[in-house]
C-alpha atoms as a PDB file:
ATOM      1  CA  UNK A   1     108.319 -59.686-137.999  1.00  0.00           C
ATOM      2  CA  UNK A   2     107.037 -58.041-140.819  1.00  0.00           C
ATOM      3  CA  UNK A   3     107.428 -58.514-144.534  1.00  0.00           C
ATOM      4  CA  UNK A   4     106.553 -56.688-147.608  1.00  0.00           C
ATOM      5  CA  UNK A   5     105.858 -57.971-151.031  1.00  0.00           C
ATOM      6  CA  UNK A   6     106.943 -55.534-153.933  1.00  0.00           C
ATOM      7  CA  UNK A   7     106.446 -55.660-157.571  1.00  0.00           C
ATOM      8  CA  UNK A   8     104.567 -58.542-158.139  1.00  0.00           C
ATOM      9  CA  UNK A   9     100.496 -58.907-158.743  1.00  0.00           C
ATOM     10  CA  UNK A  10      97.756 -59.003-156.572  1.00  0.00           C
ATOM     11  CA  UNK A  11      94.505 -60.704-157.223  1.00  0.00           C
ATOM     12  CA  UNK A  12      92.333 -59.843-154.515  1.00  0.00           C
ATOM     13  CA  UNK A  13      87.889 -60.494-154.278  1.00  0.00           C
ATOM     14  CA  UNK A  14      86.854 -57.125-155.494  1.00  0.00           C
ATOM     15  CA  UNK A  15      89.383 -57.392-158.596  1.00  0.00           C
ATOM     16  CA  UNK A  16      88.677 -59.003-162.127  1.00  0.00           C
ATOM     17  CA  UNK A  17      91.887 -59.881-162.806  1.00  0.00           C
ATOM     18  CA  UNK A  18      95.312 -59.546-161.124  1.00  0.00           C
ATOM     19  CA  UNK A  19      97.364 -55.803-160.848  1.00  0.00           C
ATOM     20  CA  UNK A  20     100.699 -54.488-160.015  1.00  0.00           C
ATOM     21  CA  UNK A  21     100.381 -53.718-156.028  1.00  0.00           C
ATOM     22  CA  UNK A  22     102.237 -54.416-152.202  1.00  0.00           C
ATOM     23  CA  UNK A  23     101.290 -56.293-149.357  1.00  0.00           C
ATOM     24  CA  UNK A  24     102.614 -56.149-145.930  1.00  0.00           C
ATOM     25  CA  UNK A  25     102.419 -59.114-143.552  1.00  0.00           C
ATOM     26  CA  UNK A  26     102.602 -58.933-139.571  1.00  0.00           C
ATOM     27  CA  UNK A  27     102.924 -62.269-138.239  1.00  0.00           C
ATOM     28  CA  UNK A  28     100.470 -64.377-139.871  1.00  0.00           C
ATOM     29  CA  UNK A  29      98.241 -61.726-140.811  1.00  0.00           C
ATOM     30  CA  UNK A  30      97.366 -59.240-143.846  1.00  0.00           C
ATOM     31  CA  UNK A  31      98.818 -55.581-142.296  1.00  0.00           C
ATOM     32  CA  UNK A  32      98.728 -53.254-145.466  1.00  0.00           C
ATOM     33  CA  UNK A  33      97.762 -53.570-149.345  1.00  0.00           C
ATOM     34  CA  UNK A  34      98.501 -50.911-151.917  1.00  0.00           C
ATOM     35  CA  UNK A  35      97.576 -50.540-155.546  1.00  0.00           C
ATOM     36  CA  UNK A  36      99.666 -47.132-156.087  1.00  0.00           C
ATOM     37  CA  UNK A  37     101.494 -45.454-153.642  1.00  0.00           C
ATOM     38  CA  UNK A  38     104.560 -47.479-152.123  1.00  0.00           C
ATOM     39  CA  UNK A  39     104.027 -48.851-148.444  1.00  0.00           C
ATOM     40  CA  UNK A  40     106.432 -48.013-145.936  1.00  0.00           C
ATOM     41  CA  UNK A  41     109.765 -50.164-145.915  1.00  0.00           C
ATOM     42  CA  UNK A  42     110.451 -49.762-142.402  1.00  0.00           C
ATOM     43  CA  UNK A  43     110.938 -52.289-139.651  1.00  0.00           C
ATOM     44  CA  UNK A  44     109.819 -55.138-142.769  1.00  0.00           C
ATOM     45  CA  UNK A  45     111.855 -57.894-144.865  1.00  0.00           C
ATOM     46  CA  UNK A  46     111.540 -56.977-148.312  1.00  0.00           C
ATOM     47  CA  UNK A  47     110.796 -59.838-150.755  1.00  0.00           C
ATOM     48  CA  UNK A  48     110.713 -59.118-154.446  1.00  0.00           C
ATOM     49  CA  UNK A  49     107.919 -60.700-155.536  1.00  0.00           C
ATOM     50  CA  UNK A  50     108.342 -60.131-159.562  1.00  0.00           C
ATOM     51  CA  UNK A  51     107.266 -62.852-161.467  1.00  0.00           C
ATOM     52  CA  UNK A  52     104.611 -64.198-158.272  1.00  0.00           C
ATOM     53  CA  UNK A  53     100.823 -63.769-158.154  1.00  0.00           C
ATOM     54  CA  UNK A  54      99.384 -63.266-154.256  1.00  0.00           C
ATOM     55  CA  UNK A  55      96.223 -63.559-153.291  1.00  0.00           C
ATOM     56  CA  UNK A  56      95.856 -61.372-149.875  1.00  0.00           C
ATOM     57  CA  UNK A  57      93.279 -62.933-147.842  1.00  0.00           C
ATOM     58  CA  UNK A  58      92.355 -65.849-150.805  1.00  0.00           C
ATOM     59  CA  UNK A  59      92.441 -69.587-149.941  1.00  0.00           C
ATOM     60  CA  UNK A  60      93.401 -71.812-153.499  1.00  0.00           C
ATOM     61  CA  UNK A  61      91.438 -74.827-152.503  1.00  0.00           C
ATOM     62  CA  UNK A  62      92.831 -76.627-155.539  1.00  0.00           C
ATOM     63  CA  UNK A  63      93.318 -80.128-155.106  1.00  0.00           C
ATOM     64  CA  UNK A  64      93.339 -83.324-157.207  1.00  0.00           C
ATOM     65  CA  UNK A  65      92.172 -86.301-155.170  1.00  0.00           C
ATOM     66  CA  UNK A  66      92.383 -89.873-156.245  1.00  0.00           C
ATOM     67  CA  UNK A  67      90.595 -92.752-154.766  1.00  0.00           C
ATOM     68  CA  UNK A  68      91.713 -96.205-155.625  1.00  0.00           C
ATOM     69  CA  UNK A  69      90.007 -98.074-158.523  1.00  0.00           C
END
């Protein structure tokens, strides 16, 4: 199954700083990312992604780890 992100921003390695753009999922995996032109709806879920930040192909290795005292 396939699913497309619209209208949301995309921070991706070569970029500075998130921008307006689409991504397309197959299965588990990164299919298609724009930054202009509108990927192709067909045969995908659309999720409207306004208001979200995605990171195509970025890990957020953010943690907070305790240890007890």
């Amino acid at each position: 199954m396939d699913v497309l992100f619209s209208g949301g921003m995309l921070w991706d390695a070569a970029a500075a700083a998130p921008r307006p753009g689409e991504l397309r999922v197959s299965g588990q995996r990164t299919a298609a990312v724009s930054f202009g032109a509108a990927l192709p709806r067909e045969g995908a879920t659309v999720v409207n992604a306004a208001g979200a930040t995605l990171m195509p192909g970025l890990v957020d290795v953010h943690s907070h780890v305790s240890f007890p005292p």
